[in-house]
PDB file of N, CA and C in Angstrom:
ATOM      1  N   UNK A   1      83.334 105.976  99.769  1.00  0.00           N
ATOM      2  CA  UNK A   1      84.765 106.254  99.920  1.00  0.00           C
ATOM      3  C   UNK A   1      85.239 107.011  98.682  1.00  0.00           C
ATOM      4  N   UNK A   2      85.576 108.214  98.907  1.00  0.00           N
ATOM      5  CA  UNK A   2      86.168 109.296  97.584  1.00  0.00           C
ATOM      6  C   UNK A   2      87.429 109.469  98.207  1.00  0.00           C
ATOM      7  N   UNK A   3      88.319 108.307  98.262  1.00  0.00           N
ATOM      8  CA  UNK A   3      89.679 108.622  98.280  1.00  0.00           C
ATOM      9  C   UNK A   3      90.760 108.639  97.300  1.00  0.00           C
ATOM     10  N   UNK A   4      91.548 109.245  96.753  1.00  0.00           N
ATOM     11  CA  UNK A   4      92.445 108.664  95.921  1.00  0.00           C
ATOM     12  C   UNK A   4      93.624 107.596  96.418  1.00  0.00           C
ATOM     13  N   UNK A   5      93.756 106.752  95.400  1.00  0.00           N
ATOM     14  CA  UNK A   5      95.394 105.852  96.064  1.00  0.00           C
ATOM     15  C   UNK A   5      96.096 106.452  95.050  1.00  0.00           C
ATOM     16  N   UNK A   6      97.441 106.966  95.505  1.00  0.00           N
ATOM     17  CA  UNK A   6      98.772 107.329  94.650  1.00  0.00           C
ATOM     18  C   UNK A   6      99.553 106.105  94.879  1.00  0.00           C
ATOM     19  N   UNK A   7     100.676 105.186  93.687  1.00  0.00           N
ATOM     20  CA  UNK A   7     101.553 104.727  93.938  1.00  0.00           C
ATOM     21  C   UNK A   7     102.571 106.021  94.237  1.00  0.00           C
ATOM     22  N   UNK A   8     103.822 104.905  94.512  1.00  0.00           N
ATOM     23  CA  UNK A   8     104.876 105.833  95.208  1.00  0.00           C
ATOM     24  C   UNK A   8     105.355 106.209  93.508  1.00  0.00           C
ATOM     25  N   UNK A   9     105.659 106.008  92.527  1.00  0.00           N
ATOM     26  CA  UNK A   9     105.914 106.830  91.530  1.00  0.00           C
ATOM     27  C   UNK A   9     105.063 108.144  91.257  1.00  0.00           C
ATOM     28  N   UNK A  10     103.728 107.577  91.364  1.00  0.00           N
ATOM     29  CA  UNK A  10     103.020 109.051  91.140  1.00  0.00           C
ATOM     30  C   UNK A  10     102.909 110.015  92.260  1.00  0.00           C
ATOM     31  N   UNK A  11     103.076 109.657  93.542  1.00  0.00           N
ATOM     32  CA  UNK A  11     103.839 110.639  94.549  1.00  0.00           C
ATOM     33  C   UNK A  11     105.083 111.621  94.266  1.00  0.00           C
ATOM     34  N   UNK A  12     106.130 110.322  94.101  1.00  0.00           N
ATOM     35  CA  UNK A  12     107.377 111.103  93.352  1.00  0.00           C
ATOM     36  C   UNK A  12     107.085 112.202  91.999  1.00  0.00           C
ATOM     37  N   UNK A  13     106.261 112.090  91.165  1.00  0.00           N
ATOM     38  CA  UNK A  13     106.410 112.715  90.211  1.00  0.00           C
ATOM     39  C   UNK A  13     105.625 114.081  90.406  1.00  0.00           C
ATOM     40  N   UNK A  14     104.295 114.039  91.736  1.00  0.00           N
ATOM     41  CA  UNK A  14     104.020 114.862  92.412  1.00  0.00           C
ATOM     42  C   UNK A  14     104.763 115.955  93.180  1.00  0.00           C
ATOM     43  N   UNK A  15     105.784 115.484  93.878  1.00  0.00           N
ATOM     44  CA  UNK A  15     106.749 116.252  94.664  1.00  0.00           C
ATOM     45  C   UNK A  15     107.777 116.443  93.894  1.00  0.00           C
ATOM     46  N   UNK A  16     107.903 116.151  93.042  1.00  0.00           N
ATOM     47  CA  UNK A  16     109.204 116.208  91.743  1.00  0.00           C
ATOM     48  C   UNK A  16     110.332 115.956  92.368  1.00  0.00           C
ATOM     49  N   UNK A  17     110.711 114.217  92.965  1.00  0.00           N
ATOM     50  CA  UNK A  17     111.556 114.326  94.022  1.00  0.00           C
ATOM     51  C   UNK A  17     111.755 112.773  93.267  1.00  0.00           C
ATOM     52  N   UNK A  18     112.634 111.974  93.247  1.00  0.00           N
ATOM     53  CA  UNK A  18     112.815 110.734  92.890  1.00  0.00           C
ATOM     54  C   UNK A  18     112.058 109.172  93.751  1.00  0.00           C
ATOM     55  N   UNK A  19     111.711 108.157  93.279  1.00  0.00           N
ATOM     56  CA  UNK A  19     111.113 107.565  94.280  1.00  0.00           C
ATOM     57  C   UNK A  19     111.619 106.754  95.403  1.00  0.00           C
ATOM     58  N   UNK A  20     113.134 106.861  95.342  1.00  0.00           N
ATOM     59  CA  UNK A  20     113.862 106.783  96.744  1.00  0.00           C
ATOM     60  C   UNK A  20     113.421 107.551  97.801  1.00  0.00           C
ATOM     61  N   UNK A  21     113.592 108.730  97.555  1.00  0.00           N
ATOM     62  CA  UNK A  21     113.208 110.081  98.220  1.00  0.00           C
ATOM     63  C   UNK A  21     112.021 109.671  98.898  1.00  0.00           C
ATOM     64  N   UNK A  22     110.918 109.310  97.952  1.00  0.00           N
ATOM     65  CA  UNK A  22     109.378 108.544  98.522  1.00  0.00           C
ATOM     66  C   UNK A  22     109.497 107.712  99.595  1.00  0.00           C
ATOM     67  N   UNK A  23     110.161 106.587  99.184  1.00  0.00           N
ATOM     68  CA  UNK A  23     110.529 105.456 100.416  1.00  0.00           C
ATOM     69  C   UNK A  23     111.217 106.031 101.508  1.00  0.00           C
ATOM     70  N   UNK A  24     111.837 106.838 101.559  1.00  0.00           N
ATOM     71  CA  UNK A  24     112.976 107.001 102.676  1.00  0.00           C
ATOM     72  C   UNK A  24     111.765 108.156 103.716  1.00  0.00           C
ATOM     73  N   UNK A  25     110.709 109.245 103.080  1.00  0.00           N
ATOM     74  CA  UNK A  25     109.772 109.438 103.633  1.00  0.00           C
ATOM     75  C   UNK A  25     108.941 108.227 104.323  1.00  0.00           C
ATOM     76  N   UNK A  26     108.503 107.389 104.090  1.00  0.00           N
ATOM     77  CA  UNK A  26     107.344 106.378 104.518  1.00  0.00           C
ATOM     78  C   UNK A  26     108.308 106.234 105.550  1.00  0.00           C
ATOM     79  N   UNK A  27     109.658 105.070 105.144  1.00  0.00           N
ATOM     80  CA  UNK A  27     110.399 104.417 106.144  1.00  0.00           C
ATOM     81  C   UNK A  27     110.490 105.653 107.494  1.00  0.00           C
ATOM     82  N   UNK A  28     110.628 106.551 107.006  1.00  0.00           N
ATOM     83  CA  UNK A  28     111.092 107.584 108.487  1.00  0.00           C
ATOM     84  C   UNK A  28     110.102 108.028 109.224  1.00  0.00           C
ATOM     85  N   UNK A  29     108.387 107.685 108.599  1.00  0.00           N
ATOM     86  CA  UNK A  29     107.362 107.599 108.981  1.00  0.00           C
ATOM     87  C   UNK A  29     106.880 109.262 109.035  1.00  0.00           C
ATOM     88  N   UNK A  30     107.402 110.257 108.139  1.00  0.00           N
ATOM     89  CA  UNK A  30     106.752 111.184 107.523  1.00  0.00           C
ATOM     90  C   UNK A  30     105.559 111.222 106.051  1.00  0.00           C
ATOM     91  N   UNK A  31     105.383 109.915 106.063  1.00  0.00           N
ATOM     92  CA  UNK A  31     104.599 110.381 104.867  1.00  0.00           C
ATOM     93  C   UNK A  31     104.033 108.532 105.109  1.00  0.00           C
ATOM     94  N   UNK A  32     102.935 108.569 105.480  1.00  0.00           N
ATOM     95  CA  UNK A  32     102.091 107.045 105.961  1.00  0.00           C
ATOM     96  C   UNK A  32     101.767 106.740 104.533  1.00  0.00           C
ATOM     97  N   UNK A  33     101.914 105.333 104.573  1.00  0.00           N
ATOM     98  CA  UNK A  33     101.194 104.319 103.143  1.00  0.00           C
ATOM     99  C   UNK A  33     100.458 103.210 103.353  1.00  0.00           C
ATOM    100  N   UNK A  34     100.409 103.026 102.548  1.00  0.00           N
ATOM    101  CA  UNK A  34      99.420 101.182 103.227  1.00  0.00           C
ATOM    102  C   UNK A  34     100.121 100.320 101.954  1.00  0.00           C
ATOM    103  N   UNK A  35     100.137  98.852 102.117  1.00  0.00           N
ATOM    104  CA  UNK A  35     100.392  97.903 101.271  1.00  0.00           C
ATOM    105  C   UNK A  35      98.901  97.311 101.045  1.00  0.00           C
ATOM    106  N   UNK A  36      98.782  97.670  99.535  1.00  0.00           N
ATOM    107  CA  UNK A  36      97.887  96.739  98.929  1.00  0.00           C
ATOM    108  C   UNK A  36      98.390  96.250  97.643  1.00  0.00           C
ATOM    109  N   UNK A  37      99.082  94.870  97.744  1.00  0.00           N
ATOM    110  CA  UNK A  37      99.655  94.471  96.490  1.00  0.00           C
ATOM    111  C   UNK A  37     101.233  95.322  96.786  1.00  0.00           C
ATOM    112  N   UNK A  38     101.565  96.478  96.192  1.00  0.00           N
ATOM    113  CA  UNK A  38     102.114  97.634  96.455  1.00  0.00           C
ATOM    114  C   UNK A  38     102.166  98.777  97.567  1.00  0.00           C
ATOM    115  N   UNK A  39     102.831  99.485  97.690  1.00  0.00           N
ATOM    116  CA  UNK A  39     102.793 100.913  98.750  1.00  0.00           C
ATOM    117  C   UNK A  39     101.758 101.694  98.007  1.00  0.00           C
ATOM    118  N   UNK A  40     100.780 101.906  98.497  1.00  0.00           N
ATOM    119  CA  UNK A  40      99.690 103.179  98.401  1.00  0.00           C
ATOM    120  C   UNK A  40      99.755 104.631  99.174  1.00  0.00           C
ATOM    121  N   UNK A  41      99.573 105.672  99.005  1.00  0.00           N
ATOM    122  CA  UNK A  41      99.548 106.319  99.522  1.00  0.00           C
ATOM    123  C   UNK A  41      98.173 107.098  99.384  1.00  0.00           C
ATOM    124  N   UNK A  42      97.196 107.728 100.080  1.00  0.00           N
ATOM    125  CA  UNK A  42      96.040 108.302 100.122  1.00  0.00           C
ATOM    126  C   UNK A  42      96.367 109.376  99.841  1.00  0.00           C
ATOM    127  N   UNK A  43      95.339 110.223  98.736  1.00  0.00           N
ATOM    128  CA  UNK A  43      95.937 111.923  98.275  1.00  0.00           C
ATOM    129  C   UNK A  43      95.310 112.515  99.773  1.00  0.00           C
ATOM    130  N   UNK A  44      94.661 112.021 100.626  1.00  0.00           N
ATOM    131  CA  UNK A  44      94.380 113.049 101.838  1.00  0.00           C
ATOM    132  C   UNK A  44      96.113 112.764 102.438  1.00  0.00           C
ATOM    133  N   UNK A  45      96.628 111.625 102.299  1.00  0.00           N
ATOM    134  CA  UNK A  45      97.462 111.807 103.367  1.00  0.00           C
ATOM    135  C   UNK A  45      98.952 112.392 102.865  1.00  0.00           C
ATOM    136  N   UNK A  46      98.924 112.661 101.649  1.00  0.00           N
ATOM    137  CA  UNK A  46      99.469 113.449 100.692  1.00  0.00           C
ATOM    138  C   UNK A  46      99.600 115.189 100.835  1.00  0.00           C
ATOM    139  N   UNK A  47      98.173 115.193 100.833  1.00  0.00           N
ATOM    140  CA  UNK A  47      97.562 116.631 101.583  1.00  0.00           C
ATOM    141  C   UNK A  47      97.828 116.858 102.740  1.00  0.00           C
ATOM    142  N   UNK A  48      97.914 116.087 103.617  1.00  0.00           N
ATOM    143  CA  UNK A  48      98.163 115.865 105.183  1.00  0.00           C
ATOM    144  C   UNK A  48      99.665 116.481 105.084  1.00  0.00           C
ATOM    145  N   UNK A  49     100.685 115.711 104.662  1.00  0.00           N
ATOM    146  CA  UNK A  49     102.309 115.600 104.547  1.00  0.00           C
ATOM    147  C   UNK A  49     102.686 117.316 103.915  1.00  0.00           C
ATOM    148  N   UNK A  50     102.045 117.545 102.796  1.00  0.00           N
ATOM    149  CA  UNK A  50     102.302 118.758 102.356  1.00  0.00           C
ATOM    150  C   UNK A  50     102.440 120.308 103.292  1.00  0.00           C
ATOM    151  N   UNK A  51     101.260 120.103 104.054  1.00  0.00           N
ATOM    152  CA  UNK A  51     100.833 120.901 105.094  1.00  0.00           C
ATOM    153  C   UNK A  51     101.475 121.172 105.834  1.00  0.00           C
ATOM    154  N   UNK A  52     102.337 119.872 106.195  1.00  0.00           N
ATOM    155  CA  UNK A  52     103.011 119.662 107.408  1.00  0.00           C
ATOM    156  C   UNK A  52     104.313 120.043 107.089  1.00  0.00           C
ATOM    157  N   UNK A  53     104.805 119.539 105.563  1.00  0.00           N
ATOM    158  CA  UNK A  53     105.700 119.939 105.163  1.00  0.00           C
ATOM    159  C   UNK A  53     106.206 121.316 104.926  1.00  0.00           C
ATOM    160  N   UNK A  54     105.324 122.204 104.778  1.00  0.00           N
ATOM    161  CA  UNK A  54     105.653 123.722 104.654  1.00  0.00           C
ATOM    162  C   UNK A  54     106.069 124.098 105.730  1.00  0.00           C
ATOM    163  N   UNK A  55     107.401 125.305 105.050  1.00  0.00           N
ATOM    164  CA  UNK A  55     108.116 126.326 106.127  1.00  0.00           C
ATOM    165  C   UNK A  55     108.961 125.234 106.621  1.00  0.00           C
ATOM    166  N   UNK A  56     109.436 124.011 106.083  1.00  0.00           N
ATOM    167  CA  UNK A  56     110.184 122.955 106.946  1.00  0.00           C
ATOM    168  C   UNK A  56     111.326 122.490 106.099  1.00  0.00           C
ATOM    169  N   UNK A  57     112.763 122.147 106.133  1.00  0.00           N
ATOM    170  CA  UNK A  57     114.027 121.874 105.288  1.00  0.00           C
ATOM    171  C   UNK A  57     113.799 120.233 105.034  1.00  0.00           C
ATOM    172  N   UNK A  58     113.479 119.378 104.314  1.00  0.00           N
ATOM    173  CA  UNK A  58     113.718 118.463 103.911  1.00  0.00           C
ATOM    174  C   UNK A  58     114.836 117.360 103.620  1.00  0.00           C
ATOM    175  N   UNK A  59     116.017 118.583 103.325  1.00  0.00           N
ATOM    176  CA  UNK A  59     116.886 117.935 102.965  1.00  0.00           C
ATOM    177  C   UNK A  59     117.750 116.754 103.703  1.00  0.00           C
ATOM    178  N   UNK A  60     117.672 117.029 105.032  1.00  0.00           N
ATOM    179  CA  UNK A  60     118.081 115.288 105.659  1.00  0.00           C
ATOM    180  C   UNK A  60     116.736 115.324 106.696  1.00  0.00           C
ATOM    181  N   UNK A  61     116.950 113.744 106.161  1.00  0.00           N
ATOM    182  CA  UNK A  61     115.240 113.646 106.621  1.00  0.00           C
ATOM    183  C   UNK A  61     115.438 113.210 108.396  1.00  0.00           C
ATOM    184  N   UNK A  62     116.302 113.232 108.681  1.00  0.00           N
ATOM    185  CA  UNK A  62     116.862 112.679 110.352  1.00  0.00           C
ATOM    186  C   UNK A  62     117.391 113.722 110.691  1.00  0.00           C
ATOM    187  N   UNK A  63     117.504 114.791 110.055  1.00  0.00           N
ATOM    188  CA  UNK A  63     117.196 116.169 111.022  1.00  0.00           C
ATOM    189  C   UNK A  63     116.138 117.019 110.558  1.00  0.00           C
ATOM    190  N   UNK A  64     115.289 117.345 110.108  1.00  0.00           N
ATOM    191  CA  UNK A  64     113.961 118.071 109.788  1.00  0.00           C
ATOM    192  C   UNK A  64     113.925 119.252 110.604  1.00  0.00           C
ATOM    193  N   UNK A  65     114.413 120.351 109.694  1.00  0.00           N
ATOM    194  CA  UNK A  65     114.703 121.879 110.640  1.00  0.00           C
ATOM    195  C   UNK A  65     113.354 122.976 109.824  1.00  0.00           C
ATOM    196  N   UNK A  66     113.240 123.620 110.749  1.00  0.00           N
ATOM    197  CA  UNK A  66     112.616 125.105 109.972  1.00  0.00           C
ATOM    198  C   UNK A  66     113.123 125.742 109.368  1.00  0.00           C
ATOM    199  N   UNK A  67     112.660 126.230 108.262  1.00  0.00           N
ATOM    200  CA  UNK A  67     113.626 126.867 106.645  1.00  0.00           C
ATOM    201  C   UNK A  67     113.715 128.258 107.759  1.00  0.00           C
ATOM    202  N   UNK A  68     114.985 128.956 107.582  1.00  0.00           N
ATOM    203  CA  UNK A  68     115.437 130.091 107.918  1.00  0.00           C
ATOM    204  C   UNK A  68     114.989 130.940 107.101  1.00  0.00           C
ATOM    205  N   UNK A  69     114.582 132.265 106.909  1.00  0.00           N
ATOM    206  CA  UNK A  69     113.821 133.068 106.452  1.00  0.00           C
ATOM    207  C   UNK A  69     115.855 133.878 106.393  1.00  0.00           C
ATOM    208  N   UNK A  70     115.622 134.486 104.835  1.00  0.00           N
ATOM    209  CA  UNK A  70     117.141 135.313 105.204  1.00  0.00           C
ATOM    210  C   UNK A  70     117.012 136.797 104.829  1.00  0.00           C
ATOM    211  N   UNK A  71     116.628 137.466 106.089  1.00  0.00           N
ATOM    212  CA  UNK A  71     115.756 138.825 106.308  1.00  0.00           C
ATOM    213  C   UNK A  71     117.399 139.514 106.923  1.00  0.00           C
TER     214      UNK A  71
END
C-alpha cells in the first residue's frame, strides 16, 4: 500500500482554502475521507477531487457551476 493519508489541515493548506472549507467539501460529499482516529483523506483521492475540480466554480458548494470563460 503506497498511499498517502492527508489530515484535513494539510488538505487545507494544500488547496490554500481554510479547514472549514475542507469539512464543508467531505460533508457535501465532494471530496471522500475516512475516520481513523481523525478525518483522513487519501492523496489519490485528493488527486481524484482536483481533476474533477477543474474548469468548475467552487464558490457555493450547493450550486457547483462551470467557470465561464470571458471571451
Amino acid at each position: 500500500m503506497d498511499t498517502d493519508l492527508f489530515t484535513v489541515s494539510e488538505v487545507a493548506r494544500k488547496l490554500k482554502v481554510n479547514t472549514d472549507y475542507v469539512y464543508s467539501l467531505i460533508k457535501n460529499g465532494n471530496l471522500l475521507a475516512l475516520k481513523l482516529g481523525s478525518l483522513k483523506i487519501r492523496s489519490t483521492e485528493l488527486e481524484r477531487f482536483l481533476k474533477y475540480a477543474e474548469g468548475k466554480d467552487f464558490t457555493d458548494l450547493n450550486n457547483i457551476k462551470e467557470l465561464q470563460s470571458d471571451k
